[in-house]
Protein backbone atom coordinates (compact mmCIF):
# COMPACT_ATOMS: atom_id res chain seq x y z
CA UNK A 1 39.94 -60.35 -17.24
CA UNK A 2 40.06 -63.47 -19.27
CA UNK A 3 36.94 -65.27 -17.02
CA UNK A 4 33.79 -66.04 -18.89
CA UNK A 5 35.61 -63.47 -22.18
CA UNK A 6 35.57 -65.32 -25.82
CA UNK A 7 38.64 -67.59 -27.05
CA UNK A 8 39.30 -65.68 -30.22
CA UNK A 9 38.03 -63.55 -32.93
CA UNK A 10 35.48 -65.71 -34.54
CA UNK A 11 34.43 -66.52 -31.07
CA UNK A 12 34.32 -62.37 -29.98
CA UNK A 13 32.59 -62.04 -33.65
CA UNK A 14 30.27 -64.50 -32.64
CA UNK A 15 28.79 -63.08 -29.70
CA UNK A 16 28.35 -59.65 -31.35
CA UNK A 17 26.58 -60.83 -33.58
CA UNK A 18 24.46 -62.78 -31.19
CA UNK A 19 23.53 -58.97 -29.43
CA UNK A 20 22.73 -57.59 -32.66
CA UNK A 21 26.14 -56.04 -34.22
CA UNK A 22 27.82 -57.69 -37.11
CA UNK A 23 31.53 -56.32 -37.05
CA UNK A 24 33.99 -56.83 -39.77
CA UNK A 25 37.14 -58.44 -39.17
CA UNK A 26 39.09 -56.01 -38.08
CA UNK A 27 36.93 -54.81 -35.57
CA UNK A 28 36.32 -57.89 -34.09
CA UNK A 29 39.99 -58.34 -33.67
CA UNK A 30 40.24 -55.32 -32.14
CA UNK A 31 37.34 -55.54 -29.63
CA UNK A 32 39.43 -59.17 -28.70
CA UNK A 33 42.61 -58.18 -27.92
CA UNK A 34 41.01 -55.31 -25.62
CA UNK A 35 39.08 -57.93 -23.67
CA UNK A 36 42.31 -60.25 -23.36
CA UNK A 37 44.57 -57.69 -22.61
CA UNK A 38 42.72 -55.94 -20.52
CA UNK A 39 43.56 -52.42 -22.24
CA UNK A 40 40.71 -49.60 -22.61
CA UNK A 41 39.55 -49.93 -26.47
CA UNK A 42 39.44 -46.13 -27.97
CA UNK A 43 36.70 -46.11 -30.74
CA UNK A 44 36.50 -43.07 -33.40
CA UNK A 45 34.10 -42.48 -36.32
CA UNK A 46 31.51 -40.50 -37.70
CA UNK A 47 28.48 -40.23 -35.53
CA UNK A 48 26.45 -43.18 -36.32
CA UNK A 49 28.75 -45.57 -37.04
CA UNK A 50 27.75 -47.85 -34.20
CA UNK A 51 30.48 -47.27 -31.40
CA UNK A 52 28.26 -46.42 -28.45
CA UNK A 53 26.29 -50.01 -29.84
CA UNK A 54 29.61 -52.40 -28.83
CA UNK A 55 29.62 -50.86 -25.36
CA UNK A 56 26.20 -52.04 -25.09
CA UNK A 57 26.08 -55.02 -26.96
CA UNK A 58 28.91 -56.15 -25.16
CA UNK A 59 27.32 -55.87 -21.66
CA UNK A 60 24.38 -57.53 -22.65
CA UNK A 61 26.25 -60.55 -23.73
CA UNK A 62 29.11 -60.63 -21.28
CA UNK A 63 26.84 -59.82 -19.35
CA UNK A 64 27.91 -57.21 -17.34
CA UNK A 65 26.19 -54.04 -15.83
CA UNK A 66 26.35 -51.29 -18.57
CA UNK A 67 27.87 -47.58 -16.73
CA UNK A 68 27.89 -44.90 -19.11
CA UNK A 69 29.38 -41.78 -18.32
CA UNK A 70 28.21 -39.40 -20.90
CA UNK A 71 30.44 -36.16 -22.13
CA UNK A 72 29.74 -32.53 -22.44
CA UNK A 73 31.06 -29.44 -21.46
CA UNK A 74 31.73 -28.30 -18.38
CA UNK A 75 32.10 -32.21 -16.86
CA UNK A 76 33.87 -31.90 -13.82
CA UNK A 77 34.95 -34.70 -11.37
CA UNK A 78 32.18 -34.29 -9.23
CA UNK A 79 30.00 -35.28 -12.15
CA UNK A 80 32.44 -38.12 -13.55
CA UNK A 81 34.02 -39.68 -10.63
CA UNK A 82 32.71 -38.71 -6.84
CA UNK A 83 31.44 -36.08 -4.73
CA UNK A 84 31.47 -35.85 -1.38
CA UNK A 85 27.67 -35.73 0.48
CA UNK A 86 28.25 -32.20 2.50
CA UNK A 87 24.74 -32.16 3.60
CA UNK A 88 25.40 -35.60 5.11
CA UNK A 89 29.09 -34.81 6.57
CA UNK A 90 27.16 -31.37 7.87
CA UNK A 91 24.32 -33.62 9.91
CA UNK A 92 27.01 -36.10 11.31
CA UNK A 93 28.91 -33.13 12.56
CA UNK A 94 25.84 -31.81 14.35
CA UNK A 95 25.11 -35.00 15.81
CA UNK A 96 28.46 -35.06 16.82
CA UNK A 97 28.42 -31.91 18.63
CA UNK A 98 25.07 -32.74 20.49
CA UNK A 99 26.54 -35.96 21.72
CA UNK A 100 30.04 -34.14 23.19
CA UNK A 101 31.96 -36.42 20.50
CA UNK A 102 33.37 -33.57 18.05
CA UNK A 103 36.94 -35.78 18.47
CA UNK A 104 35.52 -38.74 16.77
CA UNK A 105 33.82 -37.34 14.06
CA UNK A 106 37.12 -34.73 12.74
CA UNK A 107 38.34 -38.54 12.21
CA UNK A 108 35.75 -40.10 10.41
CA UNK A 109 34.06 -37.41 8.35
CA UNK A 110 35.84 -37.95 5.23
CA UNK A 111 34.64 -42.13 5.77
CA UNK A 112 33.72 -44.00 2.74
CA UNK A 113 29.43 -43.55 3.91
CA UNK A 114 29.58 -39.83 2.54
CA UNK A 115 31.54 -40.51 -0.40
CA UNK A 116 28.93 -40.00 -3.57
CA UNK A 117 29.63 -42.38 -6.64
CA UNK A 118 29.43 -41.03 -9.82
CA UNK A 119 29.63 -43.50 -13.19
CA UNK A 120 34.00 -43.81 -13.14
CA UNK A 121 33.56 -44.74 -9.73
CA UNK A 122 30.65 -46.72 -10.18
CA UNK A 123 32.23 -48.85 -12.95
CA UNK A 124 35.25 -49.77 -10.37
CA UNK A 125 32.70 -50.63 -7.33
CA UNK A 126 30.25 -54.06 -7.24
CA UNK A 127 29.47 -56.83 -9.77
CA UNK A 128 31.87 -56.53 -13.12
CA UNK A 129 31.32 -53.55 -15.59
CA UNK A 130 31.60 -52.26 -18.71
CA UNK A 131 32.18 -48.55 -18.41
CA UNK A 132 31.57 -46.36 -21.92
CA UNK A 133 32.89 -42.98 -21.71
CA UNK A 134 30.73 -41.60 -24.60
CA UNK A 135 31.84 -38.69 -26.70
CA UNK A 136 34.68 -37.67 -24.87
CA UNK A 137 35.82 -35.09 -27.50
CA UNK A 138 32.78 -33.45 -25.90
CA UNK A 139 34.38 -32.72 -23.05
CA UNK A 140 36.89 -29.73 -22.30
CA UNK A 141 40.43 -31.24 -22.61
CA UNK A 142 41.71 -30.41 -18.85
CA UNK A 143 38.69 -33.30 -17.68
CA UNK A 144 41.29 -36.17 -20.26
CA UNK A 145 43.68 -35.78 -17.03
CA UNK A 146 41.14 -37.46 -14.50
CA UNK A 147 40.98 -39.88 -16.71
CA UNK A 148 44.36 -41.30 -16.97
CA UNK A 149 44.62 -43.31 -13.62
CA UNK A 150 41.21 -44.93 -14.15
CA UNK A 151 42.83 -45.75 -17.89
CA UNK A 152 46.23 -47.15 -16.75
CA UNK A 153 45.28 -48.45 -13.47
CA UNK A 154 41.73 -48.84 -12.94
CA UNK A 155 41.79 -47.08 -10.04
CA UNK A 156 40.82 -43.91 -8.37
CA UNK A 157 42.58 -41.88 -5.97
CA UNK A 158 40.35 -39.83 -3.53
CA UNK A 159 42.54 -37.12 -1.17
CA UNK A 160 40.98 -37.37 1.69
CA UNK A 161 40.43 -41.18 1.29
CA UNK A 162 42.64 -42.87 -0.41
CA UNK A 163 43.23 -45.28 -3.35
CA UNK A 164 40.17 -47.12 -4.19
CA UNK A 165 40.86 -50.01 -6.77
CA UNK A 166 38.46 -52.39 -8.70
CA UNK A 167 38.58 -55.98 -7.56
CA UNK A 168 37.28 -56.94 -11.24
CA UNK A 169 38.74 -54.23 -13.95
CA UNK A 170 35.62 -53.19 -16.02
CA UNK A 171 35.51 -53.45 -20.13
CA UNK A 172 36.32 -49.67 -21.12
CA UNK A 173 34.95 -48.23 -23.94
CA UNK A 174 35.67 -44.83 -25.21
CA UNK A 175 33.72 -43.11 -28.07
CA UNK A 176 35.11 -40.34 -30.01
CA UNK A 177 33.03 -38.42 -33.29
CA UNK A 178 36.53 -36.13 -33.87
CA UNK A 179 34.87 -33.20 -33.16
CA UNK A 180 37.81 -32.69 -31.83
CA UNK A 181 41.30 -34.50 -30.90
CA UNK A 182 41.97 -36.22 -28.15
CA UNK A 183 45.00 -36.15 -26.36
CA UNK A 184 48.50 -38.68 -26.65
CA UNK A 185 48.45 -39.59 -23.80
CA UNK A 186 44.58 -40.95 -23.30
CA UNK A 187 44.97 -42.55 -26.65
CA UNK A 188 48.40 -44.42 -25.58
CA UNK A 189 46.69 -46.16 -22.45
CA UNK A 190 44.17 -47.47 -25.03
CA UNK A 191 43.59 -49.96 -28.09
CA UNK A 192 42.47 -47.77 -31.00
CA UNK A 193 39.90 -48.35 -34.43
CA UNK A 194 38.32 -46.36 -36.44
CA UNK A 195 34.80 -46.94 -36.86
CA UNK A 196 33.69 -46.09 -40.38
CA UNK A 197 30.48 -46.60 -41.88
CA UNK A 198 29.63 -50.40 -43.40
CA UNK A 199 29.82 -51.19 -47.10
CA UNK A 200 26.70 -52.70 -48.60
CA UNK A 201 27.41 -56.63 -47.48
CA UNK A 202 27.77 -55.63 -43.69
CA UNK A 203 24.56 -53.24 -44.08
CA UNK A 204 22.27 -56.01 -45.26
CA UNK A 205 23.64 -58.41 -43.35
CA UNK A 206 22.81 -55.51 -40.13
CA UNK A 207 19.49 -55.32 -41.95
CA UNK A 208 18.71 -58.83 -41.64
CA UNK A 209 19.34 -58.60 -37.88
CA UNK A 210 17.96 -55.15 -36.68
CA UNK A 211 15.01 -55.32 -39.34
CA UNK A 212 14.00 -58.66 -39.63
CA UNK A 213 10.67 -58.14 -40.79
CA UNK A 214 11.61 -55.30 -44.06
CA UNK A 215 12.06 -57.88 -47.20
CA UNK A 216 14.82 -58.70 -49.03
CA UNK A 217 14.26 -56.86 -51.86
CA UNK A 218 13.33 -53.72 -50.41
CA UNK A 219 16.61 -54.07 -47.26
CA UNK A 220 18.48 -54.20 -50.61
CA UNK A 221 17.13 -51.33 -52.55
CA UNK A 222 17.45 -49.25 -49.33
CA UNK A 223 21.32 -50.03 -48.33
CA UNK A 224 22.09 -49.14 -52.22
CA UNK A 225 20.23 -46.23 -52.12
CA UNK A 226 22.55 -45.07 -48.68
CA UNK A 227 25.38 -46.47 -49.99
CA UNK A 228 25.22 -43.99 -53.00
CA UNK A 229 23.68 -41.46 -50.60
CA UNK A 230 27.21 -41.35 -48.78
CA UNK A 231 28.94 -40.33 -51.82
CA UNK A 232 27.32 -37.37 -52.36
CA UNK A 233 27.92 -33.76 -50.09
CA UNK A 234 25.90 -33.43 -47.69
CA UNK A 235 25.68 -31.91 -44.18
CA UNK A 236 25.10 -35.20 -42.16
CA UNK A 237 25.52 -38.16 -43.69
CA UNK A 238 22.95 -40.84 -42.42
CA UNK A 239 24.64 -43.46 -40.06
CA UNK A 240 23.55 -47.18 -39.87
CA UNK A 241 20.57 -46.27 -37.10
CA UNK A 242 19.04 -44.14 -39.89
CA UNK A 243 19.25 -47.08 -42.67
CA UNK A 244 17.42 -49.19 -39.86
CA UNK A 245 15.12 -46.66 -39.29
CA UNK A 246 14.34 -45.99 -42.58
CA UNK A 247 14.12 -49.29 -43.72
CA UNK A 248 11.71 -49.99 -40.77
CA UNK A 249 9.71 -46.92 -42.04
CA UNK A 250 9.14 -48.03 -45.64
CA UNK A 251 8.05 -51.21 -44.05
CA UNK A 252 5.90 -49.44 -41.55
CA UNK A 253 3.97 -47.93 -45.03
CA UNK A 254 3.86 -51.58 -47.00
CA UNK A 255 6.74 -50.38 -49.46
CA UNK A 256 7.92 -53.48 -51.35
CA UNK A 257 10.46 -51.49 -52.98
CA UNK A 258 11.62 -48.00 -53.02
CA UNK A 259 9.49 -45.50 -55.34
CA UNK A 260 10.49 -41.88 -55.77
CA UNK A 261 6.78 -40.67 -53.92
CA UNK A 262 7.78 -42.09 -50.24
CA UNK A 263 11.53 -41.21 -50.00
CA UNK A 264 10.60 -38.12 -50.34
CA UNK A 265 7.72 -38.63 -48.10
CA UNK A 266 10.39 -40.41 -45.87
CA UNK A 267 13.17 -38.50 -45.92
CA UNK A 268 13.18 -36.84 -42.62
CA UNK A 269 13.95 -40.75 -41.38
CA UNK A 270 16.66 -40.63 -43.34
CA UNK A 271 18.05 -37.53 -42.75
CA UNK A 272 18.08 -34.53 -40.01
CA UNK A 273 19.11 -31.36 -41.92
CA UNK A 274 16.60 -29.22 -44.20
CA UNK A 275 19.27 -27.99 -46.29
CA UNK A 276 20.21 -31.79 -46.84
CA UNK A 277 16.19 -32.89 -47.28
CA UNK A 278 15.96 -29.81 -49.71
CA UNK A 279 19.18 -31.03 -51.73
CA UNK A 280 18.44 -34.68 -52.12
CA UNK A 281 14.22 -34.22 -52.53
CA UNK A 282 12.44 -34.65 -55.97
CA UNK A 283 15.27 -35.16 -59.22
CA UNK A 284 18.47 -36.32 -57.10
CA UNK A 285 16.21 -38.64 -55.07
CA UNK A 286 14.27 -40.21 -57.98
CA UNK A 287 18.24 -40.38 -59.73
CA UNK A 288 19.21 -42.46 -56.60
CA UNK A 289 15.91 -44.64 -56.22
CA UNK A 290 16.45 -45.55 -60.07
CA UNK A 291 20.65 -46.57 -59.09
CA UNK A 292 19.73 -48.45 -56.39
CA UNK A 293 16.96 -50.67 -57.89
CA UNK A 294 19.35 -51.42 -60.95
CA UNK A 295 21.65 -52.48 -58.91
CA UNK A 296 20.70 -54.21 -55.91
């Protein structure tokens, strides 16, 4: 695991920030000692923190192939892992009959060729990956138990196979928005950090990078006016995609600084609730716009 990985934090801080994602210190610890140890790095947060971004930052700057195995219910292992080609075994077997050699093919059908690979799979097979396993609290909790081989041993055991093992263990990323818990025993096999949203340094300084051409004084204005935004009760609080956004937005319109007429113009950028537009429209917005121009 340690071939072509950085030497230490600054160095695994570094080339985040070279794809894009500035990381704090503790994060970029964290995302180290998962790629030198070789352990599956468990990442929880609010949605829009930026978790599913280090999967892909990372395999653009590894690089390795990105393999994302997204969550939801009802995943099975057929969907996750494999699945055998029936229509495939089905045609063999009919060959097989037509050329008198039914013997050879009851040992062979279950060969490798009609074996279907599906993104855990994928991820262990070929050139070096990094596997995300996206919103697994998404998931029903039985799937958390096909999981834990691939976790401890990167590896995959198929019945009728075999054990089929990566040459070159892929980067494993797991995303988690605590919509519900996840179990012990997926969270032991893994490295574990909360993702939670930036404070105002690390915003501008993501600012700087993902929205290069908004100026200074308005990329300030706007990550003091979220900054206070997050304080306040609201349904969905905006994550850093939605400062980018909106700070792209503003810039899209020639804003130079924030004015009270286009946030509220703006505001479904910013946020994706009606009852949270409703609540934050007109007084509370022009209250916030005034905050953040003071101070930023």
């Amino acid at each position: 695991m340690s071939r072509n990985l950085p030497v230490d934090v600054a160095a695994t801080a570094g080339l985040l920030a070279a794809g894009g994602y500035v990381a704090d210190t503790a994060l970029a610890t964290t995302v180290h000692l998962a790629l030198r140890m070789g352990r599956p790095l468990f990442l929880e947060g609010e949605p829009g923190t930026g978790k599913t971004e280090i999967a892909k930052v990372l395999a653009a700057q590894l690089p390795r192939k990105l393999v994302r195995l997204q969550c939801y219910d009802g995943l099975d292992l057929s969907a996750a892992a494999y699945e055998w080609n029936h229509a495939r075994q089905l045609m063999a077997i009919r060959l097989a009959e037509v050329a008198g050699n039914v013997a050879d093919i009851e040992s062979s059908i279950y060969d490798r060729r009609y074996l279907e690979s599906r993104p855990l799979l994928q991820a262990l097979e070929g050139e070096p990956a990094v596997l995300l396993i996206d919103e697994l609290d998404r998931a029903d909790e039985p799937f958390e138990a096909f999981l834990l081989e691939v976790l401890a041993d990167f590896q995959i055991t198929v019945p009728e196979l075999g054990t089929l093992r990566a040459e070159t263990p892929p980067v494993v990323i797991i995303t988690s928005n605590r919509t519900r818990e996840v179990h012990d025993a997926i969270r032991r096999r893994c490295l574990y950090h909360w993702v939670d949203y930036p404070d105002a340094a690390r915003e501008k300084a993501i600012l700087a990078l993902r929205a290069p051409a908004v100026s200074a004084t308005l990329s300030a204005q706007v990550v003091a006016f979220v900054q206070k935004l997050r304080e306040g009760d609201y349904f969905k609080l905006p994550g850093v995609a939605e400062t980018i956004d909106w700070a792209n937005a503003l810039s899209a319109l020639d804003a130079r600084e924030l004015e009270p007429a286009s946030v509220d113009a703006t505001l479904g950028v910013l946020l994706k609730y009606q009852d949270d537009i409703a609540k934050l429209k007109g007084e509370e917005a022009a209250r916030l716009v005034a905050e953040a121009r003071e101070s930023a």
